[in-house]
PDB file of N, CA and C in Angstrom:
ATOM      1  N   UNK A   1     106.334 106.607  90.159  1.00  0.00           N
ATOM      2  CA  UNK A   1     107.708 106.751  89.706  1.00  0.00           C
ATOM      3  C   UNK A   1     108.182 105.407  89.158  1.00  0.00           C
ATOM      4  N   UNK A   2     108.932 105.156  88.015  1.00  0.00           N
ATOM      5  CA  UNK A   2     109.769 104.033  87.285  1.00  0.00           C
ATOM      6  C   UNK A   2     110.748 104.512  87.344  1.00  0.00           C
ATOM      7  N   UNK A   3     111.763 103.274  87.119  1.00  0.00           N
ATOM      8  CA  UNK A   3     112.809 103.286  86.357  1.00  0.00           C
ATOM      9  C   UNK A   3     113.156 102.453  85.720  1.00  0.00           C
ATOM     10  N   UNK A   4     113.786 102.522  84.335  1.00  0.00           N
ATOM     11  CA  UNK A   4     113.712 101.274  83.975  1.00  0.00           C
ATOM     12  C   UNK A   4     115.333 101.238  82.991  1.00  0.00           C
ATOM     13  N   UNK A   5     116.239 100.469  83.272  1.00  0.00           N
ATOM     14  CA  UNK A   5     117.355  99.759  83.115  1.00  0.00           C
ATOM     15  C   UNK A   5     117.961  99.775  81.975  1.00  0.00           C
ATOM     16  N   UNK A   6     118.367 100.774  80.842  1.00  0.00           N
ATOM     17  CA  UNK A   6     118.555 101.037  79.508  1.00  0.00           C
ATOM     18  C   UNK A   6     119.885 101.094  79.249  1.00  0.00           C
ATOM     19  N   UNK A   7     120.594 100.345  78.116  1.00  0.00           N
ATOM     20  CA  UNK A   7     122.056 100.537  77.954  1.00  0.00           C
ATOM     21  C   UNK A   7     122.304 102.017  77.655  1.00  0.00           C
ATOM     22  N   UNK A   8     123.093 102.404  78.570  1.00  0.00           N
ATOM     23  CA  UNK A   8     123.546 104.513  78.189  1.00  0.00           C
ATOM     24  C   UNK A   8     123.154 104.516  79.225  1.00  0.00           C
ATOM     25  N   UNK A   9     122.589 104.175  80.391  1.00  0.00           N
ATOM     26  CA  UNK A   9     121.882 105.062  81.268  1.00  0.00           C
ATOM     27  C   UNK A   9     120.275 104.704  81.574  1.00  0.00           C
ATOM     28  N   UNK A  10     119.911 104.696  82.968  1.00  0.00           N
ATOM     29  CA  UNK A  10     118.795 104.450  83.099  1.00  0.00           C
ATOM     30  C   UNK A  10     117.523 106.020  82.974  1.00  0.00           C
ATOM     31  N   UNK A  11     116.391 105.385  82.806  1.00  0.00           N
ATOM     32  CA  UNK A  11     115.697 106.640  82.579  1.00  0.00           C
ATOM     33  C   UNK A  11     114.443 106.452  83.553  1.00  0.00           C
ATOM     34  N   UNK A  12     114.122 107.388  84.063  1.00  0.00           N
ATOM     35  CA  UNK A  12     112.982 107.856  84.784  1.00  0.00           C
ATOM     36  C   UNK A  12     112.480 108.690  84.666  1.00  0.00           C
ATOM     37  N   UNK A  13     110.939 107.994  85.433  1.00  0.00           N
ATOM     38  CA  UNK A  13     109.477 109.222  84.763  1.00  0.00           C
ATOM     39  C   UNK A  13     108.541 108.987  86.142  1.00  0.00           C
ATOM     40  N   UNK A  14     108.010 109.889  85.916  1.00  0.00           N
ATOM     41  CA  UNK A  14     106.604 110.549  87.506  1.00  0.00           C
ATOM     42  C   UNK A  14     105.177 110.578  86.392  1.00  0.00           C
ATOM     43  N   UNK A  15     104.144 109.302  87.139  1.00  0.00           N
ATOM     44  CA  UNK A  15     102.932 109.988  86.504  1.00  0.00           C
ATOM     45  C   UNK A  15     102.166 109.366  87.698  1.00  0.00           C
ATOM     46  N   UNK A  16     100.523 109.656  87.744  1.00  0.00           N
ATOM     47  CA  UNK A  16     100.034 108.991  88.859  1.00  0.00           C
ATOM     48  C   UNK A  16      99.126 108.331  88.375  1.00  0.00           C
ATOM     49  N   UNK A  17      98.406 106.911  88.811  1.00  0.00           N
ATOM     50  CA  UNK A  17      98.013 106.298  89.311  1.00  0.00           C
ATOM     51  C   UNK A  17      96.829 105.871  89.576  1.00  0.00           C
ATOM     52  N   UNK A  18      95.461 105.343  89.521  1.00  0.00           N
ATOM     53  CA  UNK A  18      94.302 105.069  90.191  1.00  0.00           C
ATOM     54  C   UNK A  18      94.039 103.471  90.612  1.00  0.00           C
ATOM     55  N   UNK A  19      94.495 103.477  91.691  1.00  0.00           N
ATOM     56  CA  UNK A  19      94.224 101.953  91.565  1.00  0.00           C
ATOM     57  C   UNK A  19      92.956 101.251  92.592  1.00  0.00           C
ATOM     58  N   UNK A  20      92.824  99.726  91.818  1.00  0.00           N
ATOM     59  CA  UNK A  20      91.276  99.197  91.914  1.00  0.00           C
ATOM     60  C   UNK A  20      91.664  97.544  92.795  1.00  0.00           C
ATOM     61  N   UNK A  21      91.317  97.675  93.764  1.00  0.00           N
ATOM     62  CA  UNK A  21      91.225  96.255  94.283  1.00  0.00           C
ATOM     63  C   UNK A  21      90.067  95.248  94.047  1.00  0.00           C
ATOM     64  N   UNK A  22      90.268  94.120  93.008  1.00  0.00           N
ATOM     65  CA  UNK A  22      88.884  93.517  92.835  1.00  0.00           C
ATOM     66  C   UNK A  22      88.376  92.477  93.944  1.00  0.00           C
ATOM     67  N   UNK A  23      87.090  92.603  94.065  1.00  0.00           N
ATOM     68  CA  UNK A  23      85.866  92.304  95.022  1.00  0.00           C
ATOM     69  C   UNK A  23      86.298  90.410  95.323  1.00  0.00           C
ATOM     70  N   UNK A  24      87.165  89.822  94.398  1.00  0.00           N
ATOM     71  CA  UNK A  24      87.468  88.834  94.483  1.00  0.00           C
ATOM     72  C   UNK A  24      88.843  88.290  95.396  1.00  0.00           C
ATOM     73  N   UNK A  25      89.435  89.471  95.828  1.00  0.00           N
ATOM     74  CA  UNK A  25      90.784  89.157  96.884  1.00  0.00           C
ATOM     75  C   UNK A  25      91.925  90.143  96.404  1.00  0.00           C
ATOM     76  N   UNK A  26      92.753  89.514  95.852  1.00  0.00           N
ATOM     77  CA  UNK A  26      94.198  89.567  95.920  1.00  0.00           C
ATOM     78  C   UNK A  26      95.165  90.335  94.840  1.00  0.00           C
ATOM     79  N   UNK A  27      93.720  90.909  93.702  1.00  0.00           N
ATOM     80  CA  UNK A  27      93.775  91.257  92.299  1.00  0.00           C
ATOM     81  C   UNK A  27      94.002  92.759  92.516  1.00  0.00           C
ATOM     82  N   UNK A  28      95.132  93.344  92.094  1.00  0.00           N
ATOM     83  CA  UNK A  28      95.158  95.098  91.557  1.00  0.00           C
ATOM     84  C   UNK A  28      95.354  95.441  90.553  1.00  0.00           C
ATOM     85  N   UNK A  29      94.741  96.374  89.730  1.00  0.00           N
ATOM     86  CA  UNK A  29      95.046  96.955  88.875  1.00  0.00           C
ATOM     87  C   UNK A  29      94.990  98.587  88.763  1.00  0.00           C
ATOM     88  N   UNK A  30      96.024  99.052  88.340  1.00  0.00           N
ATOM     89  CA  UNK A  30      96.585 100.675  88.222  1.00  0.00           C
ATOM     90  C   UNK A  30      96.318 100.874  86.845  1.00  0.00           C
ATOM     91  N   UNK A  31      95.683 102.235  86.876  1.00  0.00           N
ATOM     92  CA  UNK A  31      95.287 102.874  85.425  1.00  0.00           C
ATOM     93  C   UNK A  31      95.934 104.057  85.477  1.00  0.00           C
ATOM     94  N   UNK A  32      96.442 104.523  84.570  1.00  0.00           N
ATOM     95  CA  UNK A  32      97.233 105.941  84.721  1.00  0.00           C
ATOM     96  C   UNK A  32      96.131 107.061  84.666  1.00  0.00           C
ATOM     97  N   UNK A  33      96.384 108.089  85.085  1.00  0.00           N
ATOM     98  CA  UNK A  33      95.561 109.106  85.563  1.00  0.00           C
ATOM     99  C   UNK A  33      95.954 109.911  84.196  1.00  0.00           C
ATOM    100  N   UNK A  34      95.077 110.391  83.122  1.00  0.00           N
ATOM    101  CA  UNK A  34      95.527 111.385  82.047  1.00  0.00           C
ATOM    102  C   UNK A  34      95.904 112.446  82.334  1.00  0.00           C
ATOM    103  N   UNK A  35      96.975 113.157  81.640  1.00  0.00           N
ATOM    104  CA  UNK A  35      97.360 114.044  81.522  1.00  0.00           C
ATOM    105  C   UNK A  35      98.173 114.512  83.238  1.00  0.00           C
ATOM    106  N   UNK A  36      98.713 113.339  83.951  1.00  0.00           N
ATOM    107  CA  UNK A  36      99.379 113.274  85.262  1.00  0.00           C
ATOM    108  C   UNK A  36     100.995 113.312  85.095  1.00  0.00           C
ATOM    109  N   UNK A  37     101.621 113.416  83.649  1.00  0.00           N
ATOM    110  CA  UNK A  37     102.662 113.442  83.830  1.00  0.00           C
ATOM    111  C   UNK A  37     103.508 114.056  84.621  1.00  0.00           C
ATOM    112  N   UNK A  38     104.437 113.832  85.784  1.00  0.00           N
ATOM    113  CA  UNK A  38     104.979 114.398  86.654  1.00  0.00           C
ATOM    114  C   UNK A  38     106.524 114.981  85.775  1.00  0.00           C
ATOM    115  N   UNK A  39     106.910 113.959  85.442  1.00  0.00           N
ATOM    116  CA  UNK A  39     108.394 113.746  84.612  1.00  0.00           C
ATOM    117  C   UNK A  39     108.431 112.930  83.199  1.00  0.00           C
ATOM    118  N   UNK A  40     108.542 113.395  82.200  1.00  0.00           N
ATOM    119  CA  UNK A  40     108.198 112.526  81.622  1.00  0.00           C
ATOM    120  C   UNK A  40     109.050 112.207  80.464  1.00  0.00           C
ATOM    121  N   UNK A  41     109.696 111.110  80.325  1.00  0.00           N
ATOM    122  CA  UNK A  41     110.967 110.920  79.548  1.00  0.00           C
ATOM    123  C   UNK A  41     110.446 110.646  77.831  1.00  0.00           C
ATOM    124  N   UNK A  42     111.385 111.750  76.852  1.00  0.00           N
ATOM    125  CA  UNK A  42     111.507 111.171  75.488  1.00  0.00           C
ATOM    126  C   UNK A  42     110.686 110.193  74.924  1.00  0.00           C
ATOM    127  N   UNK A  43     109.605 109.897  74.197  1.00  0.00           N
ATOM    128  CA  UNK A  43     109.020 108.260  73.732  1.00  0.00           C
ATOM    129  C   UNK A  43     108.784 107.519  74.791  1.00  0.00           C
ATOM    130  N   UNK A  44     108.069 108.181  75.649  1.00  0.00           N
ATOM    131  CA  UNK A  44     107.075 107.456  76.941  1.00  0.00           C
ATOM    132  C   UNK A  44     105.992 107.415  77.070  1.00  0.00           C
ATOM    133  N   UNK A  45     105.238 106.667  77.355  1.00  0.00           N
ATOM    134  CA  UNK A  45     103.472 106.689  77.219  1.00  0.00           C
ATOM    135  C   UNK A  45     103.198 106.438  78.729  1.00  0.00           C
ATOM    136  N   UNK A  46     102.086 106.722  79.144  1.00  0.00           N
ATOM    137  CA  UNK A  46     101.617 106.275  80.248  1.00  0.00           C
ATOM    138  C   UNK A  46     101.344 104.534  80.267  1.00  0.00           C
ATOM    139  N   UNK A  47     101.313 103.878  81.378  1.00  0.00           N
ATOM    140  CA  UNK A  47     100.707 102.725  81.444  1.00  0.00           C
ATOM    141  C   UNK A  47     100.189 102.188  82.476  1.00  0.00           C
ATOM    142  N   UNK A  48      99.278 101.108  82.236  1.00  0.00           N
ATOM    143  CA  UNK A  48      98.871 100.277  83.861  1.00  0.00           C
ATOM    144  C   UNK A  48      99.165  99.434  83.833  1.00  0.00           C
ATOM    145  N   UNK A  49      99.165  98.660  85.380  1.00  0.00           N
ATOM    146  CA  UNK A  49      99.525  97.164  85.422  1.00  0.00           C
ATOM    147  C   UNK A  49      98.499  96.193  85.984  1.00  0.00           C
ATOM    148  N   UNK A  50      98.284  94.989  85.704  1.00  0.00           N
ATOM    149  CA  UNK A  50      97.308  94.501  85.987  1.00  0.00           C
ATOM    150  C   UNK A  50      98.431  93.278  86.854  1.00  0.00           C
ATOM    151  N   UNK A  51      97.853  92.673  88.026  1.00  0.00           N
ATOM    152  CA  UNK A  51      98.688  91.865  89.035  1.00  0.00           C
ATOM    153  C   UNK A  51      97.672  91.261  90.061  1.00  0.00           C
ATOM    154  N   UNK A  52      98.585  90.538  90.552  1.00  0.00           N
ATOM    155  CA  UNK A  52      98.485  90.223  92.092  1.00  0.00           C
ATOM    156  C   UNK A  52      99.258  89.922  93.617  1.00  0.00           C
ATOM    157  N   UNK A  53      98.570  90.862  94.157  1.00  0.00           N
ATOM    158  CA  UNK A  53      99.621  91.083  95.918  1.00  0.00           C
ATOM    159  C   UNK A  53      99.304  89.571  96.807  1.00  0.00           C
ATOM    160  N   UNK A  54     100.748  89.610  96.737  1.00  0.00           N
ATOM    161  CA  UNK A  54     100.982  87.830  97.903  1.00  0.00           C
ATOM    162  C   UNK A  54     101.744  88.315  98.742  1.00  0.00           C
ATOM    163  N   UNK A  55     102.058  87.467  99.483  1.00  0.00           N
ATOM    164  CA  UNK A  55     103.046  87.763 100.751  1.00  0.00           C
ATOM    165  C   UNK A  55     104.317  86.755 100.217  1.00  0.00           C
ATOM    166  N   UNK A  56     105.556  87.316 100.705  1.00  0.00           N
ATOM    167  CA  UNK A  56     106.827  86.505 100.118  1.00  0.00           C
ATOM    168  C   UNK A  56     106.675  85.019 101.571  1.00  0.00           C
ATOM    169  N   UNK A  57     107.481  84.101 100.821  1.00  0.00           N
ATOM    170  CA  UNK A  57     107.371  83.184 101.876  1.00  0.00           C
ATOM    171  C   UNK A  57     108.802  83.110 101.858  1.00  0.00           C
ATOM    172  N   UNK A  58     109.922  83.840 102.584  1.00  0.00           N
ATOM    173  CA  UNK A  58     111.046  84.407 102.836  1.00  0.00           C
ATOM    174  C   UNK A  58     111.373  84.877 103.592  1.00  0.00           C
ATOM    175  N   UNK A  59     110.185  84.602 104.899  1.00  0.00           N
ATOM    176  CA  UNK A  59     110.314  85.164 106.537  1.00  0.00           C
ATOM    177  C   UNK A  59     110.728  86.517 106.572  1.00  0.00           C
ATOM    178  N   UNK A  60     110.278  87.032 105.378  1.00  0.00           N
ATOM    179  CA  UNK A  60     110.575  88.967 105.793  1.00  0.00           C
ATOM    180  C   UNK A  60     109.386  89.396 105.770  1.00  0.00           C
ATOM    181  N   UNK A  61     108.591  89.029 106.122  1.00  0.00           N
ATOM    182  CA  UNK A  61     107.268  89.557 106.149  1.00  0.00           C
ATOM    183  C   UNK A  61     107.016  90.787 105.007  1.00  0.00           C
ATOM    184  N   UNK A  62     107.770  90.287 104.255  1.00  0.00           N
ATOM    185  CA  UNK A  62     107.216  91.500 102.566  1.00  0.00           C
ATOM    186  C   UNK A  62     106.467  90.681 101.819  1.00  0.00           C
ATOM    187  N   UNK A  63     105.984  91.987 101.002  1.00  0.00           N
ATOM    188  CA  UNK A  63     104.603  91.402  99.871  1.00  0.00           C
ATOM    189  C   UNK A  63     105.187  91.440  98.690  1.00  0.00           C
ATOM    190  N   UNK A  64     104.637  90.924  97.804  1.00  0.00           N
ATOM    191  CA  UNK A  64     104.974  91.145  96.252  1.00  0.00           C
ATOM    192  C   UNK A  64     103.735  91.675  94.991  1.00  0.00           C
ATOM    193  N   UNK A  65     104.222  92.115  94.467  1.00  0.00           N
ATOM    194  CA  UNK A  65     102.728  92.887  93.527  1.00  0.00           C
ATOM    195  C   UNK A  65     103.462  91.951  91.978  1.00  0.00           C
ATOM    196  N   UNK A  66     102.792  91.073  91.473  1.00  0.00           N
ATOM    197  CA  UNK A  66     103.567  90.849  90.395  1.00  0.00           C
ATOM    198  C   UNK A  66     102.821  90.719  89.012  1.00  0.00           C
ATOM    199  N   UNK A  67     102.542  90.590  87.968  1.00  0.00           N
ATOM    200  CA  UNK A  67     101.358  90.589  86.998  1.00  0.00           C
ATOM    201  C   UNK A  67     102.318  91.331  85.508  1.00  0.00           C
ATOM    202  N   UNK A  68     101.282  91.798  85.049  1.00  0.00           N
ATOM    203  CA  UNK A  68     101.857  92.111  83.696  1.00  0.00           C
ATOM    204  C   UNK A  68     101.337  93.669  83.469  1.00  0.00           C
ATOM    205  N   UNK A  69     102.025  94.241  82.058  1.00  0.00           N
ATOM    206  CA  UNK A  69     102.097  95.420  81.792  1.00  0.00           C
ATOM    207  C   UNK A  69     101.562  95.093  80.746  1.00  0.00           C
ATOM    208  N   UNK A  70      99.721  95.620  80.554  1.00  0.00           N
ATOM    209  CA  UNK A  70      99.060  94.971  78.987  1.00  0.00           C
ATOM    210  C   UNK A  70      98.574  96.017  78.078  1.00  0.00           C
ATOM    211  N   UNK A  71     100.487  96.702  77.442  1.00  0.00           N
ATOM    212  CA  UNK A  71     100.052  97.265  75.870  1.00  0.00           C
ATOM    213  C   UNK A  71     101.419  96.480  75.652  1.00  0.00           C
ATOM    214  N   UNK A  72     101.527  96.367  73.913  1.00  0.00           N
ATOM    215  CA  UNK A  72     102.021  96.225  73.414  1.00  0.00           C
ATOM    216  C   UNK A  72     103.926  96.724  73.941  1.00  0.00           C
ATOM    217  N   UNK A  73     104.706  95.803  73.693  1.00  0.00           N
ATOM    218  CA  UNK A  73     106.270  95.813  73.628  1.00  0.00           C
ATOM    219  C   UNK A  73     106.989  95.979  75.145  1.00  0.00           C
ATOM    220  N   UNK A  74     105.578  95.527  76.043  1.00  0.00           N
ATOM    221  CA  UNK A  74     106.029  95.767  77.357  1.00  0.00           C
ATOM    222  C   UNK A  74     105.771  94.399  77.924  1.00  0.00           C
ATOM    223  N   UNK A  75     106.194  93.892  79.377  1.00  0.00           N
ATOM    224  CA  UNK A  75     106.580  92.682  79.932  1.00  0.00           C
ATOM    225  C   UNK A  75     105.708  92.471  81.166  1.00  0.00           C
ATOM    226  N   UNK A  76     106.093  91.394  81.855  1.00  0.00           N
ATOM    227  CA  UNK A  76     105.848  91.088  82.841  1.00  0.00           C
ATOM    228  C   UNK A  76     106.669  92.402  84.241  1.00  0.00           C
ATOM    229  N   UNK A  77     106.432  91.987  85.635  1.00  0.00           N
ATOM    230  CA  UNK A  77     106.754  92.792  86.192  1.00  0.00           C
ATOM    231  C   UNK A  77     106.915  92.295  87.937  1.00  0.00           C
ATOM    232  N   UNK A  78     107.565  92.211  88.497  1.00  0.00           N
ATOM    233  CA  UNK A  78     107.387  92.003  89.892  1.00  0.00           C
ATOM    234  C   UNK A  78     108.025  93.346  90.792  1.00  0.00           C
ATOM    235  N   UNK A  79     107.003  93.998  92.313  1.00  0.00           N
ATOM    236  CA  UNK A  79     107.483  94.815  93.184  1.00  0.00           C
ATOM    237  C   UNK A  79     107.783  93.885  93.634  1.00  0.00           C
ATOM    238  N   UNK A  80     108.902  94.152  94.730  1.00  0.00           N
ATOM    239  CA  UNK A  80     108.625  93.939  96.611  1.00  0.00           C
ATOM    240  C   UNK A  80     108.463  94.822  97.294  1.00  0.00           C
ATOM    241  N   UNK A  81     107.887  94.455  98.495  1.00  0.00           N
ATOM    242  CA  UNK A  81     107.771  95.879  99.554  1.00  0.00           C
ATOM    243  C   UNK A  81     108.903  95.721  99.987  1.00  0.00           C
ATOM    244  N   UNK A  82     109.647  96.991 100.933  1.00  0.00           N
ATOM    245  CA  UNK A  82     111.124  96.275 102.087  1.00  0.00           C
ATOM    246  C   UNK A  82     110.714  96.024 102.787  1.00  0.00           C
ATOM    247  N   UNK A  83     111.516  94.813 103.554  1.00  0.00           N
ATOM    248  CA  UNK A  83     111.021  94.685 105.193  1.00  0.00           C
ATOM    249  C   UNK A  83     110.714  95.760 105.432  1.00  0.00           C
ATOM    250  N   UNK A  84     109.718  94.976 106.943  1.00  0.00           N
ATOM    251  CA  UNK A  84     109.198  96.181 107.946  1.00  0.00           C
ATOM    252  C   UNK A  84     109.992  96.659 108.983  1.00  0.00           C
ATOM    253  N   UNK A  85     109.860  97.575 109.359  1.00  0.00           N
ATOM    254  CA  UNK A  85     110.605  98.082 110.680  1.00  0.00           C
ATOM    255  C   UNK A  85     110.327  97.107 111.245  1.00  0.00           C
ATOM    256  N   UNK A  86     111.380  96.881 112.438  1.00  0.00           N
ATOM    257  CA  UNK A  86     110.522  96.313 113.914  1.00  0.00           C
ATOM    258  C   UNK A  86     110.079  97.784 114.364  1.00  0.00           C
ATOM    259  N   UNK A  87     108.447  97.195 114.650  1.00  0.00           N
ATOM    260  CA  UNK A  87     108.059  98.162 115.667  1.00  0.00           C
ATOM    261  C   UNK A  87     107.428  99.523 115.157  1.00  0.00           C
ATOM    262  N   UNK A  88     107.423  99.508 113.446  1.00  0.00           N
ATOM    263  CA  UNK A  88     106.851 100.176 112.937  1.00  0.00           C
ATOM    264  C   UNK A  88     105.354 100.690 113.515  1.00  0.00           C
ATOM    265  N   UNK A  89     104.811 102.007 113.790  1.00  0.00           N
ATOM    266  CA  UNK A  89     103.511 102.308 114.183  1.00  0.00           C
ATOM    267  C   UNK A  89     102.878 102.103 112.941  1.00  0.00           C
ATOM    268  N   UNK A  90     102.664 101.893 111.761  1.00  0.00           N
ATOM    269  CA  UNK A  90     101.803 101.504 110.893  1.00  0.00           C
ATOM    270  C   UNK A  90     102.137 100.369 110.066  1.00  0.00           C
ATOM    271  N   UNK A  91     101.749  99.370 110.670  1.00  0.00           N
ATOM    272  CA  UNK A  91     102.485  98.551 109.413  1.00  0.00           C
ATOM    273  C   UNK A  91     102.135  98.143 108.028  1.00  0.00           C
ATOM    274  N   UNK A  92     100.654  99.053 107.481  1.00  0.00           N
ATOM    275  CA  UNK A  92     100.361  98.743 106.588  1.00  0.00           C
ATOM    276  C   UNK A  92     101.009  99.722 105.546  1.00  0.00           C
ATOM    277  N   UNK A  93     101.824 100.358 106.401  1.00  0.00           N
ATOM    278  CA  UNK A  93     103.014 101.100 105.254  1.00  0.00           C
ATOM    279  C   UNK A  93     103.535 100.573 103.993  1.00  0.00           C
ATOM    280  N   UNK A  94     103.443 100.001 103.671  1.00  0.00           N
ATOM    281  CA  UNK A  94     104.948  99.297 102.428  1.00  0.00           C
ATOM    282  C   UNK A  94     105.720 100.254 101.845  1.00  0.00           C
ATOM    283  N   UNK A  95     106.483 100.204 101.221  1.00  0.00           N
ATOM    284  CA  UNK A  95     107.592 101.033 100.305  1.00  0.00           C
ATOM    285  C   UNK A  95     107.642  99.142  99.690  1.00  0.00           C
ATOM    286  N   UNK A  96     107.439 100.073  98.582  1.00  0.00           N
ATOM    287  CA  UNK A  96     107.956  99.414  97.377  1.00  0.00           C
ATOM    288  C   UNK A  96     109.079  99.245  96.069  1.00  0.00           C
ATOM    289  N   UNK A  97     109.879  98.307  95.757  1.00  0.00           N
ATOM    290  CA  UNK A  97     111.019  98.726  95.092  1.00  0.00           C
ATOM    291  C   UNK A  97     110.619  97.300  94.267  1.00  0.00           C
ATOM    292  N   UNK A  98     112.019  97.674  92.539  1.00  0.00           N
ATOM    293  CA  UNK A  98     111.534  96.240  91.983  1.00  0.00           C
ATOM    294  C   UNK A  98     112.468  95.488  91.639  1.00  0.00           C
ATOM    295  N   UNK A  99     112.923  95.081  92.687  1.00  0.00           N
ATOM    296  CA  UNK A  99     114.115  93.882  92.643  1.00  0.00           C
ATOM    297  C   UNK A  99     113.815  93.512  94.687  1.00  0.00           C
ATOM    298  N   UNK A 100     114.121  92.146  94.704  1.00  0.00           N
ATOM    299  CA  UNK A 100     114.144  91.415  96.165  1.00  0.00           C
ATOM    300  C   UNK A 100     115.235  92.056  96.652  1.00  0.00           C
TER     301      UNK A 100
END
């Protein structure tokens, strides 16, 4: 799921996903799955992101996924996860959103 911040109104779209952790650490990259459109807004293409997951050093024990979006007329990009529960039974949960 996106959303992304448009004067008139923001717009959102559903597609899914395959993503690859490289053999070297800290590196992800997401490829869109063809023909996965869930929702799919007006002059939208699928895309992937190529990044890397750190931990914030902001004593909230959240991560950050940050890297770039590599086709053409698109940008850079940073998630955060939210804090964790206290006491969460899984904590390798994250929820992810894209603003701190």
């Amino acid at each position: 799921t996106f959303t992304i911040a448009k004067k008139g109104g923001n717009v959102t779209g559903i597609y899914e996903v395959l993503g690859q952790v490289e053999s070297s650490g800290r590196s992800l990259i997401f490829e869109p799955i063809p023909d996965s459109w869930k929702e799919q807004p007006k002059n939208f293409v699928m895309v992937g992101t190529q990044g890397v997951v750190s931990a914030t050093d902001d004593g909230t024990l959240r991560h950050v996924y940050a890297g770039t979006v590599p086709i053409y007329g698109c940008d850079s990009f940073e998630l955060f996860t939210e804090a964790k529960a206290e006491g969460h039974p899984d904590p390798s949960a994250d929820h992810w959103r894209n603003s701190p």
